[in-house]
Protein backbone atom coordinates (compact mmCIF):
# COMPACT_ATOMS: atom_id res chain seq x y z
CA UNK A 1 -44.38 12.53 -42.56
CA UNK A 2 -46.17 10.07 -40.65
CA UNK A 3 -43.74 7.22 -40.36
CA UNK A 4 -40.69 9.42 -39.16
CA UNK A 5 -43.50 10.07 -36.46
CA UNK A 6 -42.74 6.93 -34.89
CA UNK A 7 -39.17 6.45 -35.72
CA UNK A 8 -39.01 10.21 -33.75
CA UNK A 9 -41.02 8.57 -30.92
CA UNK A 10 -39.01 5.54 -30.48
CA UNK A 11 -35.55 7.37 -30.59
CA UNK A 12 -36.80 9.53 -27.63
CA UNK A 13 -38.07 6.73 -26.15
CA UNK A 14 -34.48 5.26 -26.40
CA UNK A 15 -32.70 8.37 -25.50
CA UNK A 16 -34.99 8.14 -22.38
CA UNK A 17 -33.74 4.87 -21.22
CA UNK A 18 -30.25 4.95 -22.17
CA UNK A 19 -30.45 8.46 -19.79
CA UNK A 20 -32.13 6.56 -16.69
CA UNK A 21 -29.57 3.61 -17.31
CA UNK A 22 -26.71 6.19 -17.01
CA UNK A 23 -28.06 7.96 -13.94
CA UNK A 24 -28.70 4.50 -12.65
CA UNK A 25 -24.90 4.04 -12.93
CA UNK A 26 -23.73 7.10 -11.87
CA UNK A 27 -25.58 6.40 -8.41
CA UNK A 28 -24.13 3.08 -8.35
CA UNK A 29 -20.61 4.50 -8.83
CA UNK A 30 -21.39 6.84 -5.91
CA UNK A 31 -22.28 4.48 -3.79
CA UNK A 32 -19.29 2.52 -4.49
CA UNK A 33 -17.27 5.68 -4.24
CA UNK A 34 -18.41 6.08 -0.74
CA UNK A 35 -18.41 2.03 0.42
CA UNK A 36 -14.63 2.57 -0.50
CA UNK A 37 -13.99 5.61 1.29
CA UNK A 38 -15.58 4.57 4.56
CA UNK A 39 -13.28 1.24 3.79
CA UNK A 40 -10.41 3.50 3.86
CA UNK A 41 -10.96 5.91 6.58
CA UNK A 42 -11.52 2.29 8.50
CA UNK A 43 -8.16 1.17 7.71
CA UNK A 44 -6.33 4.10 8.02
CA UNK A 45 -7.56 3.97 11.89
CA UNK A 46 -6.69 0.35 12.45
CA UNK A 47 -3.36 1.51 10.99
CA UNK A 48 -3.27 4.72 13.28
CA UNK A 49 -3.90 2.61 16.14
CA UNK A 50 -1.01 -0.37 15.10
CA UNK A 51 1.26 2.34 15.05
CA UNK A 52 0.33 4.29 18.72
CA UNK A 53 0.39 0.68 20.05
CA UNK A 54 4.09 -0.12 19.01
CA UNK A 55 5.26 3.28 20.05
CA UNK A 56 3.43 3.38 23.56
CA UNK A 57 5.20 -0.64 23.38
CA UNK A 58 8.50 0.92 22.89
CA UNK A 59 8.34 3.51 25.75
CA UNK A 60 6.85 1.09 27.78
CA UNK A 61 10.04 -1.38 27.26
CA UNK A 62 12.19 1.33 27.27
CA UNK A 63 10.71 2.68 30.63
CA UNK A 64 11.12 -1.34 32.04
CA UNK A 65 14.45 -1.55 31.21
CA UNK A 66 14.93 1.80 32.57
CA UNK A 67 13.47 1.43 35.66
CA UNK A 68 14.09 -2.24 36.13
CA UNK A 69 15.60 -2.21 40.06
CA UNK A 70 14.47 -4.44 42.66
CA UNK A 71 10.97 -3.32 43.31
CA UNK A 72 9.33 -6.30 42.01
CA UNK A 73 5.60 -4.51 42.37
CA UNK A 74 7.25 -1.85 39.43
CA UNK A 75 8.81 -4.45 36.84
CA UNK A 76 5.37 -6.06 37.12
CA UNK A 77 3.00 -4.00 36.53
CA UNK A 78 5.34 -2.12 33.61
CA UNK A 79 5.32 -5.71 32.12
CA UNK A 80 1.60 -5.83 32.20
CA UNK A 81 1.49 -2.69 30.35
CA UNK A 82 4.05 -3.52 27.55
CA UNK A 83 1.88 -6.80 27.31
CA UNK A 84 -1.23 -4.97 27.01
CA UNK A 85 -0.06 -2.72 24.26
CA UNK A 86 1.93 -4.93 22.46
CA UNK A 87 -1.54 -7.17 22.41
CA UNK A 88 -3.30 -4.17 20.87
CA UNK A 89 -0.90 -3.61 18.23
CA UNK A 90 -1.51 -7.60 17.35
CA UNK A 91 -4.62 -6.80 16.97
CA UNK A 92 -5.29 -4.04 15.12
CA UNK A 93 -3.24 -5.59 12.53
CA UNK A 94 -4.72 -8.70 12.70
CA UNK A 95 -7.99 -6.86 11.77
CA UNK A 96 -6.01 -4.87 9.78
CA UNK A 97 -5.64 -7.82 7.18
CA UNK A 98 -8.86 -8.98 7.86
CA UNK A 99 -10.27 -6.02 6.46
CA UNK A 100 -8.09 -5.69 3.60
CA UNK A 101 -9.79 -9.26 1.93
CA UNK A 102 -12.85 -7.23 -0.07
CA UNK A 103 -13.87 -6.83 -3.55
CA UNK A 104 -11.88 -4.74 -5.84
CA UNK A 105 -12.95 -0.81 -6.56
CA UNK A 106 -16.28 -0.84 -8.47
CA UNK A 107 -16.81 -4.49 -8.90
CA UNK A 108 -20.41 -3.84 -8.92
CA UNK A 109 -20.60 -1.10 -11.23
CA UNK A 110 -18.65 -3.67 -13.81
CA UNK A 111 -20.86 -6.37 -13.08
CA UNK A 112 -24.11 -4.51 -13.68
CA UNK A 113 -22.28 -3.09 -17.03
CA UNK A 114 -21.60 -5.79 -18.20
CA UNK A 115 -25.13 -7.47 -17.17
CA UNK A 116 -26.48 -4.59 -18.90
CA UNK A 117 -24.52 -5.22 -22.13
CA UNK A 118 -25.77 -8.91 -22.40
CA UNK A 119 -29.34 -7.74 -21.91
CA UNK A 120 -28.68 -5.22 -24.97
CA UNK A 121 -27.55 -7.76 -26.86
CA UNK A 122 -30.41 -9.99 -26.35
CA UNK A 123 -32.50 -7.35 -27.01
CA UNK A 124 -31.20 -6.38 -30.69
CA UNK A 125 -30.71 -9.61 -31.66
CA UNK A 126 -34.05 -10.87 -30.65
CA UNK A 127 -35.03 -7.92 -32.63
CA UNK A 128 -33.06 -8.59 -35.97
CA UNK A 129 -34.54 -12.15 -35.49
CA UNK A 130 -38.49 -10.63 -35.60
CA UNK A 131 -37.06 -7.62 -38.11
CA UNK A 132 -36.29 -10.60 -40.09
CA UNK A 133 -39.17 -12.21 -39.52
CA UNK A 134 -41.59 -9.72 -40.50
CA UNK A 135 -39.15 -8.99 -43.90
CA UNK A 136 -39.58 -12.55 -44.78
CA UNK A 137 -43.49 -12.50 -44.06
CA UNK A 138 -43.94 -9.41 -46.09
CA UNK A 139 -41.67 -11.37 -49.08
């Protein structure tokens, strides 16, 4: 019974790692979860705010037109005002598109996988090459 002592050992020993590496993950992928879903609720304003801008825009042109007698002090200052709101609408989708240029959706979580895959494979061939070892010492 002793050596399935050790064999017992080692596969809770295992079990143990392969756990924390999963939980390890799993807080990674939250993390990403939530990176993505400030990302979003970012955009979504920027886009909110594009599409107030052109509206308030349109009214404001509309009102010009509208309005557009010979009081030069009106015409002005409505101009201003489309200006000003047509220059926010620029904006926020200029920033818009800025924003939009970031890594895909878990890039990080794949990266560490597969980091994490190349370290197991080190680690079980480095140990068929000292398994094999230790068979041909024994031989």
């Amino acid at each position: 019974m002793e050596p399935a002592q050790p064999v017992v050992g080692k596969a809770k020993s295992l079990l143990e790692q392969l756990l924390r590496i999963a939980q390890t993950r799993l807080e990674l992928l939250s993390a990403e979860v939530h990176h993505e879903k400030v990302a979003l609720t970012r955009q979504w304003q920027l886009a909110v705010g594009a599409v107030v801008c052109t509206c308030l825009a349109g009214v404001t042109l509309i009102t010009l037109l509208a309005i557009a007698l010979p009081p030069h002090l009106r015409t002005t200052v409505l101009s201003v005002v489309l200006a000003l709101f047509t220059a926010g609408a620029v904006g926020c989708a200029m920033a818009s598109r800025l924003r939009a240029k970031r890594p895909p959706l878990f890039s990080r979580v794949v990266t560490q996988l597969k980091l994490d895959r190349a370290s197991l494979s080190e680690t079980a061939s480095s140990a068929e090459t000292s398994s094999a070892a230790s068979t041909r010492d024994a031989a």
